[in-house]
Protein backbone atom coordinates (compact mmCIF):
# COMPACT_ATOMS: atom_id res chain seq x y z
CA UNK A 1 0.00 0.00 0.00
CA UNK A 2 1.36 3.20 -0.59
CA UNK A 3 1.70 6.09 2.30
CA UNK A 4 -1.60 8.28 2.93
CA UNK A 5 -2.53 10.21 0.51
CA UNK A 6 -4.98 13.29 -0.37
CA UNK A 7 -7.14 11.71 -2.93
CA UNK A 8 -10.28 13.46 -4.41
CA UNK A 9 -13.28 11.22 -5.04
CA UNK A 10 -14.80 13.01 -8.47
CA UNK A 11 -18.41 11.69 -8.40
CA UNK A 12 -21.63 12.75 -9.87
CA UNK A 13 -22.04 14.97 -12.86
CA UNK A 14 -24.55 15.69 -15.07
CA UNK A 15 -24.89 12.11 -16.99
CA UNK A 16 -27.89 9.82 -17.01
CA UNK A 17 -26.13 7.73 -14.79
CA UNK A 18 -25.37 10.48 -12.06
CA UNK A 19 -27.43 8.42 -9.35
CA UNK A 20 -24.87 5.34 -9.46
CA UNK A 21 -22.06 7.37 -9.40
CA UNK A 22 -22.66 9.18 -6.13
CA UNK A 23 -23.17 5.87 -4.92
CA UNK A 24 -20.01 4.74 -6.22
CA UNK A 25 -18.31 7.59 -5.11
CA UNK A 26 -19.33 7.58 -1.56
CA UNK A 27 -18.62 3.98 -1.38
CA UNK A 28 -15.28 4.74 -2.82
CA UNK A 29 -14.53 7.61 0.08
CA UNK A 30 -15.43 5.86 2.64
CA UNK A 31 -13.16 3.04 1.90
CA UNK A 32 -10.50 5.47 1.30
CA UNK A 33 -10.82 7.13 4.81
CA UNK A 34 -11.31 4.02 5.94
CA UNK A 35 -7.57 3.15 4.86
CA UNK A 36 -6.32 6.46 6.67
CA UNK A 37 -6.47 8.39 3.58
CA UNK A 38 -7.42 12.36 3.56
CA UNK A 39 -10.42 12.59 0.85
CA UNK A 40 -12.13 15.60 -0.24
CA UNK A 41 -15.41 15.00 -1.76
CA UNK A 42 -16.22 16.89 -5.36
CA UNK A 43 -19.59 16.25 -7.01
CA UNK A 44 -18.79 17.92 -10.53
CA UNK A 45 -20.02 20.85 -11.63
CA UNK A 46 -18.81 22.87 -14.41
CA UNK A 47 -16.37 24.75 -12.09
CA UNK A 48 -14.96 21.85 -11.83
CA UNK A 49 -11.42 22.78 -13.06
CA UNK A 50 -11.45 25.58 -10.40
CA UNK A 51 -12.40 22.78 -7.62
CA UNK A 52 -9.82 19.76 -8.54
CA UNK A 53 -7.00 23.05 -8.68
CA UNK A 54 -8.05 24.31 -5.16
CA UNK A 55 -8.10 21.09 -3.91
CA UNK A 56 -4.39 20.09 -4.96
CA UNK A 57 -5.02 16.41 -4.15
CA UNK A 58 -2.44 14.02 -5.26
CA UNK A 59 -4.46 12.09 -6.98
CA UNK A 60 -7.99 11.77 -8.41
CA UNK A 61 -10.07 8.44 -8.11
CA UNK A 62 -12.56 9.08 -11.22
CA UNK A 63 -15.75 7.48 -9.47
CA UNK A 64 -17.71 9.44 -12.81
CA UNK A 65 -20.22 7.12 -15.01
CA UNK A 66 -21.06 8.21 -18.66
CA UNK A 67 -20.83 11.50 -20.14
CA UNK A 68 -18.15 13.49 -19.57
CA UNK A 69 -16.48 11.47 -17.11
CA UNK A 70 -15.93 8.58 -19.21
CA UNK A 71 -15.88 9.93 -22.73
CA UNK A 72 -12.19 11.21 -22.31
CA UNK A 73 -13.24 14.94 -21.73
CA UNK A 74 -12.34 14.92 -18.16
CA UNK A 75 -9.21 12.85 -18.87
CA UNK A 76 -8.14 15.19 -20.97
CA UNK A 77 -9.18 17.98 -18.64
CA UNK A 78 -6.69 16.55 -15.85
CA UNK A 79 -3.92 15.43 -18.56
CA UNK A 80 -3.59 19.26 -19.20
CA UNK A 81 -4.11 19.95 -15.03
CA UNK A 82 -1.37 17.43 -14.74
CA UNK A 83 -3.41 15.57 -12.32
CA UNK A 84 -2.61 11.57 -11.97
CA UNK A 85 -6.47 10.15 -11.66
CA UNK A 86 -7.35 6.42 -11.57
CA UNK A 87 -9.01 4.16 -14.34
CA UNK A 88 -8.51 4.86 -17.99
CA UNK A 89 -6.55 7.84 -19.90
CA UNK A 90 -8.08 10.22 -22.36
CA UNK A 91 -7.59 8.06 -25.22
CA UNK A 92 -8.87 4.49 -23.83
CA UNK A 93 -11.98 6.27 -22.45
CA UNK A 94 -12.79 8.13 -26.46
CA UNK A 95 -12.64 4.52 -27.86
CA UNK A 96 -14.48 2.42 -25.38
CA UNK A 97 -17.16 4.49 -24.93
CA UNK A 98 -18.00 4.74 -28.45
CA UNK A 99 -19.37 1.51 -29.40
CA UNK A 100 -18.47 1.99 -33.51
CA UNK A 101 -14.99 2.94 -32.12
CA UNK A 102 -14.45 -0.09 -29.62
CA UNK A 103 -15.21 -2.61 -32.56
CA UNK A 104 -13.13 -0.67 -34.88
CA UNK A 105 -10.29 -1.47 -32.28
CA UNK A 106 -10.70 -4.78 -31.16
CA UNK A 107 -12.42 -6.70 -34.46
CA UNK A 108 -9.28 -6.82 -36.69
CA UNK A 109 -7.87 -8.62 -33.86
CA UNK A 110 -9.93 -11.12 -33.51
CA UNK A 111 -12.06 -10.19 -31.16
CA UNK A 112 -15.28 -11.28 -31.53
CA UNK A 113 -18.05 -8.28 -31.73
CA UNK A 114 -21.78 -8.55 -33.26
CA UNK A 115 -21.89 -6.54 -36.54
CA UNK A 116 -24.59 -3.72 -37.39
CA UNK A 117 -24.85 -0.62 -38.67
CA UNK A 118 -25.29 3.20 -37.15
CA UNK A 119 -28.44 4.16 -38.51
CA UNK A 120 -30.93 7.95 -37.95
CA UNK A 121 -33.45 7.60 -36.17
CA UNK A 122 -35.95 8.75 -38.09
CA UNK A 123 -35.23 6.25 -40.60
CA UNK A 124 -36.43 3.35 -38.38
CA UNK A 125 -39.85 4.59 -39.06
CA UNK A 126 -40.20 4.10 -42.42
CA UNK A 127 -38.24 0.35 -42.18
CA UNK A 128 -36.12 -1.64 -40.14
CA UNK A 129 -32.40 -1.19 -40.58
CA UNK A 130 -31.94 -5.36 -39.90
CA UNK A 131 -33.96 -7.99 -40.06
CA UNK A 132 -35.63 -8.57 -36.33
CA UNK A 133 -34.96 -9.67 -34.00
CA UNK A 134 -32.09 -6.34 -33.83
CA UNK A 135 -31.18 -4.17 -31.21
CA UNK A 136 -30.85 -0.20 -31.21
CA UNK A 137 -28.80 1.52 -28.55
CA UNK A 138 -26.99 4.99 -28.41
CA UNK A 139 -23.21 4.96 -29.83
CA UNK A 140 -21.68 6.24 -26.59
CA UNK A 141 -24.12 5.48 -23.44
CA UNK A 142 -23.01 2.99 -20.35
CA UNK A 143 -25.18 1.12 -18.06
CA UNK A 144 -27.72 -0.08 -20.73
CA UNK A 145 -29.14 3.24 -20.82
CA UNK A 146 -31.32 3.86 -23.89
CA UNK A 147 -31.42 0.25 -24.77
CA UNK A 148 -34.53 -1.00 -27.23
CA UNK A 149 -34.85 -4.56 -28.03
CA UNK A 150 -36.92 -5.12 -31.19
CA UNK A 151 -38.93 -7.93 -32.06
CA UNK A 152 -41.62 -9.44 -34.80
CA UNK A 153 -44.10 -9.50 -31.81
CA UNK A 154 -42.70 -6.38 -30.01
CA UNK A 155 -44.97 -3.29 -29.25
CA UNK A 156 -42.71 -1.09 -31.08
CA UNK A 157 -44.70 -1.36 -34.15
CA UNK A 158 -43.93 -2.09 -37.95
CA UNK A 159 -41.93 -0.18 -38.57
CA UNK A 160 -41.14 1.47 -34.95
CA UNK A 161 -43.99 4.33 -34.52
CA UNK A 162 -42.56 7.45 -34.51
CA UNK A 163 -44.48 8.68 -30.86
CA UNK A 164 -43.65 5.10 -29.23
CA UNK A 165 -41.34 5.40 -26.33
CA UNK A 166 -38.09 3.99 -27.03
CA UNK A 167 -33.78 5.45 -27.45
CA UNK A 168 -35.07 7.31 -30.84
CA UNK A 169 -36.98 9.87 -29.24
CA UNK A 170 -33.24 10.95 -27.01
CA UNK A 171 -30.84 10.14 -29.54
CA UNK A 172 -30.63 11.27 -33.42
CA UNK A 173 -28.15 7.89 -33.86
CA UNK A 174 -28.60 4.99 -33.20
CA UNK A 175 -26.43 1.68 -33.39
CA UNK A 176 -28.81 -0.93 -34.53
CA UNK A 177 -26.96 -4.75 -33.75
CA UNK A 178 -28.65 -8.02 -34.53
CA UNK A 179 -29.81 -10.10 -31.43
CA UNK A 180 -27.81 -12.39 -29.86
CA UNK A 181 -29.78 -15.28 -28.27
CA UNK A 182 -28.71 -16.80 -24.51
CA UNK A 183 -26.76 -15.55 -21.53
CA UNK A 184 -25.49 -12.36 -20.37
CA UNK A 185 -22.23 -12.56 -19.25
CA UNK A 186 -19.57 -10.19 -17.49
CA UNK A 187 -15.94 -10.13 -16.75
CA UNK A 188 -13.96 -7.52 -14.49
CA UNK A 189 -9.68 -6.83 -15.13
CA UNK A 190 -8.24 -5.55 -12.29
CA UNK A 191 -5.06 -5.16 -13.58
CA UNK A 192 -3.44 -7.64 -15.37
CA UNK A 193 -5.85 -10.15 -14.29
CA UNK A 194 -9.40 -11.26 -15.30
CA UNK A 195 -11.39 -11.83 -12.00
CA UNK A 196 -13.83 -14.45 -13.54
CA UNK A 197 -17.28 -14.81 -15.08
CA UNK A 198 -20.38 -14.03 -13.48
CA UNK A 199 -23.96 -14.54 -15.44
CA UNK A 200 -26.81 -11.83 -14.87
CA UNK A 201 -30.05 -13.39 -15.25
CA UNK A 202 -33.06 -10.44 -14.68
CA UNK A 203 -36.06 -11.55 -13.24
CA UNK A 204 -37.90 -10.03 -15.74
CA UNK A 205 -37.18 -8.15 -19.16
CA UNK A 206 -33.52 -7.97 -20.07
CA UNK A 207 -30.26 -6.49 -18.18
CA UNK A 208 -31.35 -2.89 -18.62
CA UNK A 209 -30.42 0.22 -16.09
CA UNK A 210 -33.30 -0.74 -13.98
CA UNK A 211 -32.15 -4.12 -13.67
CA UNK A 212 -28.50 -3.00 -12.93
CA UNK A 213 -29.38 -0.40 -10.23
CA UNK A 214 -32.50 -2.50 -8.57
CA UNK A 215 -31.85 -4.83 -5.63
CA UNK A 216 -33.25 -8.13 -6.02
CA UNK A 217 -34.58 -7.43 -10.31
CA UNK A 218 -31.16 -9.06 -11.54
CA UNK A 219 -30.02 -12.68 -10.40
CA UNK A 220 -26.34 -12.56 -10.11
CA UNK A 221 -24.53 -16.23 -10.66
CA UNK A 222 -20.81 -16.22 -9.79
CA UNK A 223 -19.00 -17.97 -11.01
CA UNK A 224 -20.99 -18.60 -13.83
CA UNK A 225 -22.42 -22.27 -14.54
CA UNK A 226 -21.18 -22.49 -17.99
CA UNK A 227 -18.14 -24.51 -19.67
CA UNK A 228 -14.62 -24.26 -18.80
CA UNK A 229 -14.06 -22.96 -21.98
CA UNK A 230 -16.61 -20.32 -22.42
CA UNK A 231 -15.06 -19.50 -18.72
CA UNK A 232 -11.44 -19.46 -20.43
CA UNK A 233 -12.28 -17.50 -23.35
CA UNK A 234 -14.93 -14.89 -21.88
CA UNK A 235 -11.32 -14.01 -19.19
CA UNK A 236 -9.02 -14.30 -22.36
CA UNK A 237 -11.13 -12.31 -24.26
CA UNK A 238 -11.56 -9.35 -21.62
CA UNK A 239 -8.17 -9.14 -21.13
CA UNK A 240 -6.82 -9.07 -24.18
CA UNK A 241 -9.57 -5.75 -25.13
CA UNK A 242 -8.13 -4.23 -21.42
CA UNK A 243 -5.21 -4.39 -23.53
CA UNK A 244 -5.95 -3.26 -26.94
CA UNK A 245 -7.86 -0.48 -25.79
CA UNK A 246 -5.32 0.47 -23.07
CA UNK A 247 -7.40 0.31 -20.37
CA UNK A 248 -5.65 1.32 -16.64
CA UNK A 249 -6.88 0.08 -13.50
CA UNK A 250 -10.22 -1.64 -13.55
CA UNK A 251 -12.70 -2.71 -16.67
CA UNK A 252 -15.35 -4.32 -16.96
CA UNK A 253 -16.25 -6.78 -20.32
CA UNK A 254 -20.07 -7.54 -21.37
CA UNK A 255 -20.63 -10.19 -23.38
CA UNK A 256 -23.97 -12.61 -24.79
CA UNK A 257 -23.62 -16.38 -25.11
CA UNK A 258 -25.71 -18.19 -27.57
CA UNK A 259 -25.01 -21.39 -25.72
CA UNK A 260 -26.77 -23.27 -28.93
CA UNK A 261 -23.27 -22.32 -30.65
CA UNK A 262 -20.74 -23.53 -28.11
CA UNK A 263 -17.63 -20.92 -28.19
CA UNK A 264 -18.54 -19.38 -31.73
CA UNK A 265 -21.38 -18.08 -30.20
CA UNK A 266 -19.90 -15.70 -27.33
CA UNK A 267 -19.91 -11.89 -28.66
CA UNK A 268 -18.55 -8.99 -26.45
CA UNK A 269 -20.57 -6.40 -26.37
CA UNK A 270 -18.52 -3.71 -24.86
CA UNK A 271 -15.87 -3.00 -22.43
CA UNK A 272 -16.79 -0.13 -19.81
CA UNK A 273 -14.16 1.75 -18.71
CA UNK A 274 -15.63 3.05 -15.63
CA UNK A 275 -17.45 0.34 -13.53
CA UNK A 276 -19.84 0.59 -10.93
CA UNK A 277 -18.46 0.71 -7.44
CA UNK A 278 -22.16 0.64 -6.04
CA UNK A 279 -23.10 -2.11 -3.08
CA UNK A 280 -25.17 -3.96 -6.33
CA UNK A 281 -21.99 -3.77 -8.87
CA UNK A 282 -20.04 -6.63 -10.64
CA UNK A 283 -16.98 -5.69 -10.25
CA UNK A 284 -16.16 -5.40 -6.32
CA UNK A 285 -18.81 -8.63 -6.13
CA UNK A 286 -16.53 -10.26 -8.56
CA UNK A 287 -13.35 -9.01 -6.29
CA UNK A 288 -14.96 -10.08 -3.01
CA UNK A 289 -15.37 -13.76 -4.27
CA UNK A 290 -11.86 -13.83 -5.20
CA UNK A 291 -10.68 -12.81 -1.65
CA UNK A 292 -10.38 -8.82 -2.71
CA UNK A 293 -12.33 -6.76 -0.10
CA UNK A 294 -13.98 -3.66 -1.13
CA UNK A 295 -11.11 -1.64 0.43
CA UNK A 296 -8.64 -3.43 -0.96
CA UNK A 297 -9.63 -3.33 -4.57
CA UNK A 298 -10.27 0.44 -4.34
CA UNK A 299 -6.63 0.40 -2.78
CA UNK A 300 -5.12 -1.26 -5.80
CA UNK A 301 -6.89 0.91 -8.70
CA UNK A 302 -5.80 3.80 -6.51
CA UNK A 303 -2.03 1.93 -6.27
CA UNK A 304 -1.90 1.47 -10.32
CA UNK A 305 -2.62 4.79 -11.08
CA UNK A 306 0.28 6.00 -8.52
CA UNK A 307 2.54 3.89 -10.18
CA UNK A 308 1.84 4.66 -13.99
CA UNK A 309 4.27 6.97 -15.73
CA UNK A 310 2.53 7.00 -18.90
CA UNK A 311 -1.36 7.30 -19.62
């Protein structure tokens, strides 16, 4: 462990997921203080340039979810600060967020990635952009928000009505990806090292913000009851994007098994820089069953980011 340090907790914002990350940030400072750490609180605000500069921590632990804490625009803000922050730098955080970007970076490798197309809205009202079942979500939201699952029996209409709730009434994009079939799976990095595979399994719907962020709607089944292999590559696989992306600290990898396929069938669906820290998220659950209290992890994404020269 390194020597106490003044740390600023940056948590909150002005995102669609600025609920979750107060939570995560006040889990985050009271682990710190907890560890004999001096932590100054900042809920960001558009002064917050002014704030982190008063403050003159010695480090920042990004607790932010979404837009602009995870979109590279307060990376870059500290970069030119000259601030040392946890979790990704500015250029990891553009790509990964950005889910034409993140496939862009990781398919030629060999990463496996469902295909698609970024469509306008409006033209899903005059026909469907794939053949359903597809899904449409926003290019560059987290935490499922904004997610519309369309099927041939769906209330969405054919085509989509134009006044029916759903992601096209928010967003003048959309990336529309066929459906994968099966199980929704997740894998944390810490590090260098994939912490395992847990399987969500929502009581009702699909694994959508409310079933993220509500006790008891999602099942959560670590470690997953699936094949050593899909085990094997679902770690291999999230470690290898940690990598390609240049993800620092923790990540978190999303992916849908079409267990009909075997290991052809596993598809990441994205790698979020910026995992929840909340008492309901996957990544400290995934740390606790491997023997990594909550303290302890926050310790060691605060540790990495003291000991990286280069962002």
């Amino acid at each position: 462990m390194t020597a106490p340090l003044h740390i600023v907790v940056l948590m909150g914002g002005w995102s669609a997921e600025r609920a979750v990350s107060l939570m995560s940030g006040a889990g985050v400072a009271d682990a710190l203080e907890g560890l004999g750490h001096r932590v100054t609180r900042i809920d960001m605000d558009r002064d917050v340039a002014a704030r982190l500069a008063e403050a003159k921590p010695d480090i920042v632990f990004n607790a932010l979810h979404g837009t602009p804490g995870e979109d590279g625009s307060v990376q870059g803000l500290m970069d030119l600060m000259g601030l040392t922050y946890t979790h990704s730098g500015l250029a990891a955080s553009v790509i990964s967020i950005d889910k034409v970007l993140t496939k862009q970076a990781l398919v030629p490798h060999g990463v496996p990635m469902p295909g698609g197309r970024v469509v306008k809205s409006a033209e899903i009202f005059a026909a469907d952009p794939l053949q359903r079942p597809y899904v449409l979500k926003p290019v560059n939201e987290g935490s499922s928000v904004g997610i519309a699952i369309v099927t041939a029996e769906g209330n969405y209409g054919n085509p989509i009505g134009r006044d029916v709730a759903g992601p096209w009434q928010d967003f003048d994009e959309l990336l529309a990806e066929p459906y994968v079939r099966g199980r929704e799976l997740t894998t944390a990095v810490l590090g260098t090292r994939a912490l395992g595979v847990t399987e969500l399994r929502p009581k009702s719907g699909f694994y959508d913000y409310d079933a993220k962020y509500t006790e008891g709607m999602t099942d959560h089944i670590f470690p997953a009851d699936i094949p050593d292999e899909i085990a094997a590559a679902c770690k291999a696989l999230a470690l290898e994007s940690h990598r390609l992306l240049g993800c620092k600290g923790c990540s978190r990898a999303d992916f849908r098994w079409d267990d009909e396929r075997g290991v052809d069938g596993l598809f990441l669906l994205e790698v979020n820089t910026q995992p929840g820290m909340t008492p309901l998220s996957l990544v400290p659950e995934q740390a606790r069953h491997c023997g990594i209290s909550y303290p302890e992890l926050v310790q060691a994404i605060v540790d990495e980011a003291v000991g990286t020269t280069e962002r």
